[in-house]
N, C-alpha and C. Protein backbone atom coordinates (compact mmCIF):
# COMPACT_ATOMS: atom_id res chain seq x y z
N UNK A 1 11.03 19.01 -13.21
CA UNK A 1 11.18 17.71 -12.62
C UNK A 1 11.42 16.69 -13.74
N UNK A 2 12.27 16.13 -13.41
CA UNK A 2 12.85 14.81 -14.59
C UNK A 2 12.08 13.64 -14.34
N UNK A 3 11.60 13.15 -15.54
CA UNK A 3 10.90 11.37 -15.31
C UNK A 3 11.67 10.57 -14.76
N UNK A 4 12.36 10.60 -13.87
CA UNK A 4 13.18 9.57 -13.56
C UNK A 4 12.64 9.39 -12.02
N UNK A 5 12.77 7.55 -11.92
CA UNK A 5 12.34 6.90 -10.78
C UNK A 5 13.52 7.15 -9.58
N UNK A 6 13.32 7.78 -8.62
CA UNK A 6 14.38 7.88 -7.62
C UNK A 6 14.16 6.74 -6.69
N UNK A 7 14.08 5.41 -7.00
CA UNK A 7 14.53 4.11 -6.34
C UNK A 7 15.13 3.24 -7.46
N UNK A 8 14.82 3.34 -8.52
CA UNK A 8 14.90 2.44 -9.54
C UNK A 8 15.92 3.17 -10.58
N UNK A 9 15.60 4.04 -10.34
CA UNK A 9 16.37 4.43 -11.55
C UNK A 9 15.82 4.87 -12.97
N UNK A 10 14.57 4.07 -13.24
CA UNK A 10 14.31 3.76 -14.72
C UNK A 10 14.07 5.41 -15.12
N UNK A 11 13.89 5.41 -16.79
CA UNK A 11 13.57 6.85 -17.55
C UNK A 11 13.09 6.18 -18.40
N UNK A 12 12.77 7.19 -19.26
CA UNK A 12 11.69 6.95 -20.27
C UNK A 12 12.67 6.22 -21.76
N UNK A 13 12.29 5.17 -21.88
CA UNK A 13 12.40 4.46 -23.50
C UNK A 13 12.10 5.11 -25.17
N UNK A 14 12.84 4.87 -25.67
CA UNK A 14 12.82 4.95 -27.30
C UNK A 14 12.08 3.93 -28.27
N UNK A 15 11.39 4.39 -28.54
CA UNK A 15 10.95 2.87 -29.49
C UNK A 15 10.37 3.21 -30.69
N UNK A 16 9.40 2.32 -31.26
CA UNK A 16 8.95 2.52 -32.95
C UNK A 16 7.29 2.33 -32.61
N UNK A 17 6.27 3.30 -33.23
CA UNK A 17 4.67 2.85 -33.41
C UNK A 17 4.96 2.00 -34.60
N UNK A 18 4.46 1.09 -34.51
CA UNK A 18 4.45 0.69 -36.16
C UNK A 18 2.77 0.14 -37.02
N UNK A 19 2.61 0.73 -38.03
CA UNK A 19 1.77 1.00 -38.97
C UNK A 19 1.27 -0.25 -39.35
N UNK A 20 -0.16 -0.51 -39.90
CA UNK A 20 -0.57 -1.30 -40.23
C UNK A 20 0.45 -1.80 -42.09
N UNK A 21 0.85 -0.81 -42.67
CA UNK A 21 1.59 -0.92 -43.24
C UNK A 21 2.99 -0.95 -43.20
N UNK A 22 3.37 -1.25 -42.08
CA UNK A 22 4.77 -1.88 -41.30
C UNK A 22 5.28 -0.20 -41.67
N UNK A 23 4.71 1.06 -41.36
CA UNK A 23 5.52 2.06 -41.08
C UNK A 23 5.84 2.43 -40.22
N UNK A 24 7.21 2.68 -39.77
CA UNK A 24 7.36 3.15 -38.27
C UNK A 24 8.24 4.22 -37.84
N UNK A 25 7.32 5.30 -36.65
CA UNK A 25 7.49 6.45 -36.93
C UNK A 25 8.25 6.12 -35.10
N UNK A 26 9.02 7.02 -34.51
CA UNK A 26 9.83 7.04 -33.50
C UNK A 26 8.67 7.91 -31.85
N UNK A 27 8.49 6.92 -30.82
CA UNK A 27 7.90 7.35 -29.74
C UNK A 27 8.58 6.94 -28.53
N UNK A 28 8.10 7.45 -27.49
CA UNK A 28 8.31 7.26 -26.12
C UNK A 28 8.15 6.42 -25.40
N UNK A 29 8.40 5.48 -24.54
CA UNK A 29 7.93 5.08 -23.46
C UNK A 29 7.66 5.35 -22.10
N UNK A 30 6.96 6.15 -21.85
CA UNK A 30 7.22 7.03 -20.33
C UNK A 30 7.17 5.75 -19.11
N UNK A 31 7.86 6.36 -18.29
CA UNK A 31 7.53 5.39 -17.16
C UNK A 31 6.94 5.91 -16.22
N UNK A 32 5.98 4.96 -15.51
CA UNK A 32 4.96 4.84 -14.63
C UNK A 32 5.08 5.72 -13.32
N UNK A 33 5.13 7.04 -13.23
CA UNK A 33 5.85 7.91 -12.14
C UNK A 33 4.66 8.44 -11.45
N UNK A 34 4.90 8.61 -10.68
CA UNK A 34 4.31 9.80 -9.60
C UNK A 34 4.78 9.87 -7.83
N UNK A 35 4.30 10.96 -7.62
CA UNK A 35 4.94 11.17 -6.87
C UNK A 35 4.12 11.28 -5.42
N UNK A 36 5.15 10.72 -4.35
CA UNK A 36 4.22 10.08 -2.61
C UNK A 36 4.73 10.18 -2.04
N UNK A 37 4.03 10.70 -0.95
CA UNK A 37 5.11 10.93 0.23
C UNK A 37 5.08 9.72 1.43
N UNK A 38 6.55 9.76 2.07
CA UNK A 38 6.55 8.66 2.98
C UNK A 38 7.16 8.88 4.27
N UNK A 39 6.68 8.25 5.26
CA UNK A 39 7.46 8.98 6.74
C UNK A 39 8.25 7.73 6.80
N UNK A 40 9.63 8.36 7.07
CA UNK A 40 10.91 8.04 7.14
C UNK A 40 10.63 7.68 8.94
N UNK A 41 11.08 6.72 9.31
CA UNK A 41 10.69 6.58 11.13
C UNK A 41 12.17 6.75 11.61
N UNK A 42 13.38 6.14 10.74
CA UNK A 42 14.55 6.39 11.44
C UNK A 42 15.27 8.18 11.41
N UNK A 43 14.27 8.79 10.43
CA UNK A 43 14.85 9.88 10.28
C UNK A 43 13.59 11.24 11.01
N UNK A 44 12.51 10.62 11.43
CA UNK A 44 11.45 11.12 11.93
C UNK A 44 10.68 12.44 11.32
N UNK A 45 10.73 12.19 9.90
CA UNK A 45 10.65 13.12 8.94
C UNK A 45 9.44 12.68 7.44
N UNK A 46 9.06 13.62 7.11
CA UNK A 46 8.05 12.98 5.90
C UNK A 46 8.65 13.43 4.52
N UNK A 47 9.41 12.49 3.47
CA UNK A 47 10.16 12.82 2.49
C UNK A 47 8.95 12.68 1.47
N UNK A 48 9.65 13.44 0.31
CA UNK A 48 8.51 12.79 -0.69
C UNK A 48 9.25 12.55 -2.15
N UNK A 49 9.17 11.82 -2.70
CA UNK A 49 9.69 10.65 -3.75
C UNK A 49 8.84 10.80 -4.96
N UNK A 50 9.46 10.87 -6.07
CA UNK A 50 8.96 10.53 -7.53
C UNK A 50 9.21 9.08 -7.35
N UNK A 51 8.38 8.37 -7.72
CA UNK A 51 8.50 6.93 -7.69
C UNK A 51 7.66 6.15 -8.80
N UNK A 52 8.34 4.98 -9.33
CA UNK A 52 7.09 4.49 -10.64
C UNK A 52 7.02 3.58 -9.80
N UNK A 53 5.71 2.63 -10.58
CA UNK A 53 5.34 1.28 -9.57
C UNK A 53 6.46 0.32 -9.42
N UNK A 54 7.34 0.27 -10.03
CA UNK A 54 8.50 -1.29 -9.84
C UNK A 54 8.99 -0.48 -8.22
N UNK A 55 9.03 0.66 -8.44
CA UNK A 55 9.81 1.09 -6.79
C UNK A 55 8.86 1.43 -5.58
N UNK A 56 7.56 1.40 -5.78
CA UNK A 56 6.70 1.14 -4.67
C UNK A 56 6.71 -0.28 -4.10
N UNK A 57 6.83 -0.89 -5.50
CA UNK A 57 6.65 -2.70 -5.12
C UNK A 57 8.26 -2.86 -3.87
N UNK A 58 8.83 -2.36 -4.87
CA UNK A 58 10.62 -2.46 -3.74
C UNK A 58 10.82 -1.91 -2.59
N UNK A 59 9.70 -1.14 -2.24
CA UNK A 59 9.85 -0.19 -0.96
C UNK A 59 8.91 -0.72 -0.31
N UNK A 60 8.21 -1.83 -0.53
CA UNK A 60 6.79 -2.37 -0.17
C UNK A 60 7.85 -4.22 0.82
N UNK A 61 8.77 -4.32 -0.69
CA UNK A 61 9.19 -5.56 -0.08
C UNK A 61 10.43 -5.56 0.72
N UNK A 62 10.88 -4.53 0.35
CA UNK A 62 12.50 -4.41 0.95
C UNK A 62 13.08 -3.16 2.19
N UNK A 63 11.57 -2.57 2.49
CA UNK A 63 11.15 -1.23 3.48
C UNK A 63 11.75 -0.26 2.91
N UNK A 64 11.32 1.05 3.51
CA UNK A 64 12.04 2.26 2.98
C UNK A 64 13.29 2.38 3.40
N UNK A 65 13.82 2.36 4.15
CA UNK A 65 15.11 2.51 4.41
C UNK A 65 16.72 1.85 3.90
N UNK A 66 15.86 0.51 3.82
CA UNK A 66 16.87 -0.03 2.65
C UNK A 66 16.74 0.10 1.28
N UNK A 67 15.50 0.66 0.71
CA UNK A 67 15.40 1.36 -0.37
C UNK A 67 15.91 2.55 -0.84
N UNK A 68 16.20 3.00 0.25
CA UNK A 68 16.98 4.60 -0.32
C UNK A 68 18.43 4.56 -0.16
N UNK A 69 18.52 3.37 1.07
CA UNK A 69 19.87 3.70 1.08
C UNK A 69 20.69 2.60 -0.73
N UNK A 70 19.99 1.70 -0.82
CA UNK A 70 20.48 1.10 -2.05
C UNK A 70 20.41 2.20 -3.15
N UNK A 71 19.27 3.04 -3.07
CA UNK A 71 19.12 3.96 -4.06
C UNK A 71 20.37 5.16 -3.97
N UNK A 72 20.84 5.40 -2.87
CA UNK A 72 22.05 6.62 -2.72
C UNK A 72 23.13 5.81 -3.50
N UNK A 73 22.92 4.40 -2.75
CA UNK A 73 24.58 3.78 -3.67
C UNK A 73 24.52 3.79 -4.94
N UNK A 74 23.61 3.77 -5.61
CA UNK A 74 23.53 3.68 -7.05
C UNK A 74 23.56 4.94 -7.84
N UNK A 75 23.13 6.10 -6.76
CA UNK A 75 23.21 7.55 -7.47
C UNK A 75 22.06 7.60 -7.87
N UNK A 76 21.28 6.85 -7.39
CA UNK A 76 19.26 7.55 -8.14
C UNK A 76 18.80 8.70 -7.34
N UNK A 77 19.19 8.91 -6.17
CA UNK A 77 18.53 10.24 -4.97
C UNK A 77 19.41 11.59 -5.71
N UNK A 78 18.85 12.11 -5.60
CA UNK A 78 19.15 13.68 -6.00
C UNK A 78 19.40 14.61 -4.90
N UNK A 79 19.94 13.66 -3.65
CA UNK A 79 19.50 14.58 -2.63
C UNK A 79 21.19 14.73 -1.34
C-alpha cells in the first residue's frame, strides 16, 4: 500500500534534520494517513479509503460523494 492520500492526493515530503551545528542530514515527511471506512448511500455500499486528515476535513465539509468524485477527476482513486 502506497502513502498516498486518495482524496487529496498528498505523499510523503523530502526535507533536511538540521543539527545543532547547522548539519543537515536528508528525511521524510510522512503524511498523516490511515485508513476508514465509509458508507457510500448513493452507491449503497461500504468503501474503505486511505485518507490523511486534510481529506477527512474535505469529506467532512464537502460530503463524500463530491469528494470522490473530485478525487476521480484528479486521478487520486486507484479504483
Amino acid at each position: 500500500m502506497s502513502k498516498i492520500c486518495q482524496i487529496t492526493g498528498k505523499k510523503a515530503m523530502v526535507g533536511n534534520n538540521v543539527a545543532h551545528s547547522n548539519k543537515r542530514t536528508k528525511r521524510k515527511f510522512n503524511v498523516n494517513l490511515f485508513t476508514k471506512k465509509f458508507y457510500w448511500v448513493e452507491q449503497d455500499a461500504w468503501i474503505r479509503l486511505n485518507i490523511s486528515a486534510a481529506g477527512l476535513r474535505t469529506i467532512n465539509k464537502v460530503g463524500l460523494d463530491a469528494a470522490l468524485k473530485s478525487a476521480a477527476d484528479k486521478g487520486y482513486l486507484n479504483a
